[in-house]
Protein backbone atom coordinates (compact mmCIF):
# COMPACT_ATOMS: atom_id res chain seq x y z
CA UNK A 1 -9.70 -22.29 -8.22
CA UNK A 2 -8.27 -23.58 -5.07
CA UNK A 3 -5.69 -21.49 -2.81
CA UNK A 4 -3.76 -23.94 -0.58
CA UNK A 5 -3.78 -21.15 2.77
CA UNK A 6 -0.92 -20.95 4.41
CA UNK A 7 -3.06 -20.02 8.04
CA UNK A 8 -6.21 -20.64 9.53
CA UNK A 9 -8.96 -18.60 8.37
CA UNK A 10 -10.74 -16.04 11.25
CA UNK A 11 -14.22 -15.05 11.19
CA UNK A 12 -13.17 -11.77 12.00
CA UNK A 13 -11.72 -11.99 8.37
CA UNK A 14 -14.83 -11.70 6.95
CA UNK A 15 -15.73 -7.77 8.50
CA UNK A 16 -13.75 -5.38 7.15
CA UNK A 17 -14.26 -3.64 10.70
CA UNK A 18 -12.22 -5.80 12.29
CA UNK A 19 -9.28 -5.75 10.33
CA UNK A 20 -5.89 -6.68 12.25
CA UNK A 21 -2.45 -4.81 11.24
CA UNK A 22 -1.26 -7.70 9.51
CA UNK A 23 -1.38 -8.02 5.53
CA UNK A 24 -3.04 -11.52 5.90
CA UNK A 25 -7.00 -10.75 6.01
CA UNK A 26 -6.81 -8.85 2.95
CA UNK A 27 -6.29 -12.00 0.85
CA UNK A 28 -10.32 -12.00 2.25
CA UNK A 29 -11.07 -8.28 1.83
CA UNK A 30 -10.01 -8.59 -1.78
CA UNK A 31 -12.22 -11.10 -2.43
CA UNK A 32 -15.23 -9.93 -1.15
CA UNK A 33 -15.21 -6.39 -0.28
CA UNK A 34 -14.14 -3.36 -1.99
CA UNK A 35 -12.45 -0.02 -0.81
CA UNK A 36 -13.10 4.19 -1.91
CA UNK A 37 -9.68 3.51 -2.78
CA UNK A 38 -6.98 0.37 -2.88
CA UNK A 39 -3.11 -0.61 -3.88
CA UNK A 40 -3.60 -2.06 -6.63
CA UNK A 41 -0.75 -2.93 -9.89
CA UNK A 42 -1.57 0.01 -11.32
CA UNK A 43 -0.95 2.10 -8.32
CA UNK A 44 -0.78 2.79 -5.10
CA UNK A 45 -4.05 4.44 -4.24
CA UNK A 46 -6.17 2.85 -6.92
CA UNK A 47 -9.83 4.82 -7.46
CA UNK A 48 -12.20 1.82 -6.83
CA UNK A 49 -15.42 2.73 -5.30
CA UNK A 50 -14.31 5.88 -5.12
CA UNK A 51 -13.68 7.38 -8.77
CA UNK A 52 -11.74 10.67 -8.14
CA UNK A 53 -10.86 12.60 -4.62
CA UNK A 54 -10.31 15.80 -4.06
CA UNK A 55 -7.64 17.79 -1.06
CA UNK A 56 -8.88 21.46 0.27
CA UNK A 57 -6.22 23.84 -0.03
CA UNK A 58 -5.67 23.78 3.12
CA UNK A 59 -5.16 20.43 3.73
CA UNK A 60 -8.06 19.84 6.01
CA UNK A 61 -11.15 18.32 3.75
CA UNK A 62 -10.88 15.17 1.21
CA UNK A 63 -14.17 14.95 -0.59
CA UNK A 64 -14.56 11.78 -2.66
CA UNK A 65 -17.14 11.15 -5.75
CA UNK A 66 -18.58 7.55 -5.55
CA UNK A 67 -18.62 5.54 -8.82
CA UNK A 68 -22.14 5.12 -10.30
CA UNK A 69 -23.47 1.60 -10.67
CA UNK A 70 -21.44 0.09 -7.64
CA UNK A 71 -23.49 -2.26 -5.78
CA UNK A 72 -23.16 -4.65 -3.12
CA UNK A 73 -23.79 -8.31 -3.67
CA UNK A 74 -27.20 -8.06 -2.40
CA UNK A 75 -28.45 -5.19 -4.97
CA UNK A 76 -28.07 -2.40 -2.85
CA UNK A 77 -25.92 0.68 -4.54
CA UNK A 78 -23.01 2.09 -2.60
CA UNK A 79 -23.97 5.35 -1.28
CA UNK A 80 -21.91 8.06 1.18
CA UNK A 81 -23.71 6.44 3.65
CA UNK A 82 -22.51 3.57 3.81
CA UNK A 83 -19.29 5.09 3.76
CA UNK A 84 -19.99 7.32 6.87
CA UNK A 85 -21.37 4.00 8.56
CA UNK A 86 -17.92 1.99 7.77
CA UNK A 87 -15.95 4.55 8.98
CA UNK A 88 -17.66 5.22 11.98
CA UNK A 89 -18.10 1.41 12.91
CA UNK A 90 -13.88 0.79 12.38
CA UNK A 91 -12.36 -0.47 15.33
CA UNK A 92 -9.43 -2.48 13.95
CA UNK A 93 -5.88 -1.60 13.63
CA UNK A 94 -5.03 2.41 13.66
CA UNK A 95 -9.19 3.17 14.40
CA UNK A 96 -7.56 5.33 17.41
CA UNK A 97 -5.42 7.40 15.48
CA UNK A 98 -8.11 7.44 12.78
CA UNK A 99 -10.24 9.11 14.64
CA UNK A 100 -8.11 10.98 16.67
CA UNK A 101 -7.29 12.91 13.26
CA UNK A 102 -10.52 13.22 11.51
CA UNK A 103 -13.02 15.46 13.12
CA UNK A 104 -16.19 14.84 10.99
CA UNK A 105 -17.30 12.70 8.48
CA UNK A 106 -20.45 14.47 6.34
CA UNK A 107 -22.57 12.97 3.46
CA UNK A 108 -22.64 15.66 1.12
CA UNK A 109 -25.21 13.78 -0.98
CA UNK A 110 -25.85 9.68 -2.28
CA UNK A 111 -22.68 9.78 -4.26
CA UNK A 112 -20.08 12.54 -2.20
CA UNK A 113 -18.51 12.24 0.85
CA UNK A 114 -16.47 14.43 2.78
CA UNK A 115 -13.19 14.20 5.57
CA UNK A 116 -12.63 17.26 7.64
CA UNK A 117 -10.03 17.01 9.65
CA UNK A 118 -8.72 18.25 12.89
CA UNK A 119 -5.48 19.31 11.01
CA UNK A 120 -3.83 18.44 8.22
CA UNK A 121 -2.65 15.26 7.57
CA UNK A 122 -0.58 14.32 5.01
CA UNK A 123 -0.62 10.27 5.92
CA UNK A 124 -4.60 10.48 5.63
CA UNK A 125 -4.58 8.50 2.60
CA UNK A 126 -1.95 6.09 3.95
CA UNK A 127 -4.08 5.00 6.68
CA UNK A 128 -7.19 5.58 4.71
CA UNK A 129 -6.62 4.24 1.35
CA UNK A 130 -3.79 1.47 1.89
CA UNK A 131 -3.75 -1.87 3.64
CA UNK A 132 -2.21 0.22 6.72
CA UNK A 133 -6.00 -0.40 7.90
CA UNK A 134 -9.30 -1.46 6.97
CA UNK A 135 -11.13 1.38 7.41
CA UNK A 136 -11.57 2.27 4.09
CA UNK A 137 -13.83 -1.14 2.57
CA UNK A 138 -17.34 -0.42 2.76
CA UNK A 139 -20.11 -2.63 3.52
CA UNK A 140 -24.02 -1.71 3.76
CA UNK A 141 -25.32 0.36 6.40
CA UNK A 142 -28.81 -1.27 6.30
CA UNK A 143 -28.09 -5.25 5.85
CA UNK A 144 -25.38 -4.70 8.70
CA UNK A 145 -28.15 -2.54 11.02
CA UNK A 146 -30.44 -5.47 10.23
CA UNK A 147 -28.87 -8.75 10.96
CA UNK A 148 -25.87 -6.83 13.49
CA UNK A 149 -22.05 -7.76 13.83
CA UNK A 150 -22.67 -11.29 14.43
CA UNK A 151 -24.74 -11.78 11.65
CA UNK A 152 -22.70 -10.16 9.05
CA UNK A 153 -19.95 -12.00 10.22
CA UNK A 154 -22.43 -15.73 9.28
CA UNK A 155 -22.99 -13.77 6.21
CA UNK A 156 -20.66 -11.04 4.93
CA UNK A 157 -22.33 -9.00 1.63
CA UNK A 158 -19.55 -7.07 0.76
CA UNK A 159 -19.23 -5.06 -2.79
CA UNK A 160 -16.04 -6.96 -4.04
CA UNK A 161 -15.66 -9.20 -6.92
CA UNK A 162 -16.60 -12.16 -5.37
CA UNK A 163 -20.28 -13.18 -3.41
CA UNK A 164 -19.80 -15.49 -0.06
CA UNK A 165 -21.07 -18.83 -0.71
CA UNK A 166 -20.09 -20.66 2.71
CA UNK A 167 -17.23 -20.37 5.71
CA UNK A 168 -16.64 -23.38 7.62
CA UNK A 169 -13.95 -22.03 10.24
CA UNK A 170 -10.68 -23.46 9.99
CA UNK A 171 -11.39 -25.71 7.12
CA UNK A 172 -12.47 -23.79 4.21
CA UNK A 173 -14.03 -19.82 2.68
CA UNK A 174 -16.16 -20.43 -0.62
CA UNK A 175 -17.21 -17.82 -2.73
CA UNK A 176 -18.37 -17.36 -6.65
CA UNK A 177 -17.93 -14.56 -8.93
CA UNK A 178 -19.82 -11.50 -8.82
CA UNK A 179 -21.89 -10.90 -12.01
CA UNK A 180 -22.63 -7.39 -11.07
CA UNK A 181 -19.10 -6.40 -9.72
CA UNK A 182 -18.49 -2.65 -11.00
CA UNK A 183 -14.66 -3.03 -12.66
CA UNK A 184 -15.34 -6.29 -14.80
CA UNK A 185 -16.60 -10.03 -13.40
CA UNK A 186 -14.00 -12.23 -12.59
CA UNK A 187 -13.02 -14.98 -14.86
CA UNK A 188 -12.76 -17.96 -12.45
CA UNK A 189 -16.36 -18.39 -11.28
CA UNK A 190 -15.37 -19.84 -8.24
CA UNK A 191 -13.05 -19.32 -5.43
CA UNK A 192 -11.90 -21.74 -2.47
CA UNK A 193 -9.37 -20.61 0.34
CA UNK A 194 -8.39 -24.43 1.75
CA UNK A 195 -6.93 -24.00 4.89
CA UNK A 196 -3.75 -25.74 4.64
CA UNK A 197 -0.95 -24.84 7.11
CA UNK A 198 1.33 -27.37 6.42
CA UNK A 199 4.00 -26.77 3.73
CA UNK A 200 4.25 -30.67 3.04
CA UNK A 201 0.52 -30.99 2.73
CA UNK A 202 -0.15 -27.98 0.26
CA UNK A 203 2.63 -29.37 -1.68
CA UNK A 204 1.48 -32.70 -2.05
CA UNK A 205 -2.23 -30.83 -2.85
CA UNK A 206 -0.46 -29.11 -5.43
CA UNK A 207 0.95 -32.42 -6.76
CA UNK A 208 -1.70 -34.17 -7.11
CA UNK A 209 -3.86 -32.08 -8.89
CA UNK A 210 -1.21 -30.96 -11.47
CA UNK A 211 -1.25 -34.57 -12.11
CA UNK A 212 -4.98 -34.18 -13.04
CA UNK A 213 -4.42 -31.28 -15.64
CA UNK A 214 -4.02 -32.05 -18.74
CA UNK A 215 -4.22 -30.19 -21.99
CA UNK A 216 -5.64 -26.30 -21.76
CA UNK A 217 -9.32 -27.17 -20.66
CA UNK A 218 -10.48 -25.97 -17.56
CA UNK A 219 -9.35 -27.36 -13.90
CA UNK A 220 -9.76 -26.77 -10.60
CA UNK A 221 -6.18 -26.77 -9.13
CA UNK A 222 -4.60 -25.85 -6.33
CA UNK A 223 -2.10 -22.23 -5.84
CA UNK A 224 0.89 -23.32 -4.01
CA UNK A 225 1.58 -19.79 -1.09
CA UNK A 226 5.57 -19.52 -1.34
CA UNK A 227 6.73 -21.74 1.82
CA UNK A 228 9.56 -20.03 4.04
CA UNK A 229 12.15 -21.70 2.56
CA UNK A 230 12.02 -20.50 -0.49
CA UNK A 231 11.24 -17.07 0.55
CA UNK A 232 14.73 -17.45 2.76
CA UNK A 233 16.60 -18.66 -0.30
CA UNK A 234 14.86 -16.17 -2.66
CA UNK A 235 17.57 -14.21 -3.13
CA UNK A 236 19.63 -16.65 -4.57
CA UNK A 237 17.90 -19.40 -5.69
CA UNK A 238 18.47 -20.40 -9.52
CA UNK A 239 16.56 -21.70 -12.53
CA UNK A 240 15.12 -25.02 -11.95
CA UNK A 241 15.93 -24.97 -8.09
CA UNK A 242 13.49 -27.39 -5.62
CA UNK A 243 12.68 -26.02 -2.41
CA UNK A 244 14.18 -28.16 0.14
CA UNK A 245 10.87 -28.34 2.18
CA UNK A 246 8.19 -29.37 -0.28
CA UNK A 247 10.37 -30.86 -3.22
CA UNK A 248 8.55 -29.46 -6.11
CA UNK A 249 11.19 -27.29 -8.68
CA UNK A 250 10.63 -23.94 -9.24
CA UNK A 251 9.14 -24.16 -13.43
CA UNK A 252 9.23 -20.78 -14.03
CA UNK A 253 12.60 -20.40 -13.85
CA UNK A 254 13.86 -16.95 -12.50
CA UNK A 255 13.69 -13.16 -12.76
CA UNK A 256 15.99 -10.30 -11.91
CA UNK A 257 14.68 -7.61 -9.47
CA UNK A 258 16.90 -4.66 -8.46
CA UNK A 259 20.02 -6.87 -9.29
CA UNK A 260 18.92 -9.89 -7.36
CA UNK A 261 17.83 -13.24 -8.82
CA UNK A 262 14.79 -14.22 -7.11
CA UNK A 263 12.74 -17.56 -7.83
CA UNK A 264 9.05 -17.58 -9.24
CA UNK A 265 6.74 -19.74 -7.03
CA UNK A 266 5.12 -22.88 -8.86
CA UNK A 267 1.93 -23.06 -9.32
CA UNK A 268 -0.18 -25.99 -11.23
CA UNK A 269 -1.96 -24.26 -14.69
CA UNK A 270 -4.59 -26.01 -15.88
């Protein structure tokens, strides 16, 4: 599969550390990292590597039970180590108020870590287990000790569902399914952010390869990112509309949410 990227892809992308306050580099982090716990459809605070959490009664500890048989890309299990490490290495967006909050991180043993806090903090898991930071997508303590920041970001090994293959900056982020990834191994075997930042050209890349598909065997095609103007008209678009910057009509038709009519984006299928 082929995502058409609506920006141009950062290095910085790649380390979970580094994470911005922006929504954008966790199209990345979702890819090929993985978080004690993430939004995902079925909730909010999703258990991923984490598999159950626990809150003191008095508000001040959260001790989390790893999930058995996670493992990085590269072999290694996730431990409460590596946890400790991640955390104490986060220096993205909210790291000050992170740590400004949480007085101690212990490893309780290979598969339990603990938060103590300074007080309680009812927004812990809001900063902690959210996209409201990155501080909570673990990578491994010893690969990252051994090759350093730099290195890690030439060659991320994260625990996500998806090994990095290659990053050439500004053009393209390859990266193929992860056989040993804990939840289940991802159906499309391989994954290609394009970096496309023109609406015109990732329509006409969306074009042309729906031309290619035909019948229901396998294709690489191209996922059209909803341009701004049909986010903008979103509200009242209709069935069959074309958005008035890339031309392409919206196939899907349309769906009512909360009493509006909003427009699905169009994507090629194989």
């Amino acid at each position: 599969m082929t995502w058409g990227v609506h920006v141009s892809l950062a290095a910085r992308w790649l380390d979970p550390a580094e994470t911005e306050g922006t929504i954008i580099p966790f199209m990345v982090l979702y890819a090929l990292h993985d978080a004690l716990v993430k939004p995902m459809p079925g909730g909010l605070h999703t258990p991923s590597l984490a598999e159950s959490w626990a809150l003191s009664k008095d508000g001040l500890t959260y001790e989390f039970v790893l999930r058995k048989g996670a493992r990085f890309h590269n072999g290694e299990p996730v431990t409460a180590e590596d946890v400790k490490f991640s955390f104490d290495r986060y220096r993205g967006a909210g790291a000050k108020l992170l740590k400004a909050k949480v007085r101690e991180v212990q490893v309780v043993d290979p598969g339990r870590v603990r938060f103590l806090l300074k007080d309680p903090w009812p927004d812990f898991l809001t900063y902690y287990g959210t996209t409201a930071s990155g501080v909570g997508w673990t990578v491994p303590r010893k690969y990252v000790e051994r090759v350093g920041d730099d290195g890690f970001k030439k060659a991320p090994v994260g625990a996500g569902p998806y090994r990095f293959v290659s990053f050439n900056p500004g053009v393209e982020l390859v990266a193929e399914a992860f056989e040993g990834y804990w939840r289940k191994e991802p159906q499309v075997k391989r994954l290609v952010f394009k970096v496309m930042p023109d609406d015109t050209t990732r329509s006409a890349a969306l074009k042309t390869s729906s031309s290619r598909s035909t019948g229901r065997s396998p294709r690489t095609y191209v996922g059209l990112l909803t341009c701004g103007s049909c986010r903008e008209q979103a509200a009242t678009a209709s069935s069959g509309s074309i958005c008035p910057t890339s031309g392409i009509r919206s196939r899907h038709g349309t769906t009512s949410v909360s009493g509006k009519r909003r427009a699905w984006r169009s994507i090629a299928r194989p």
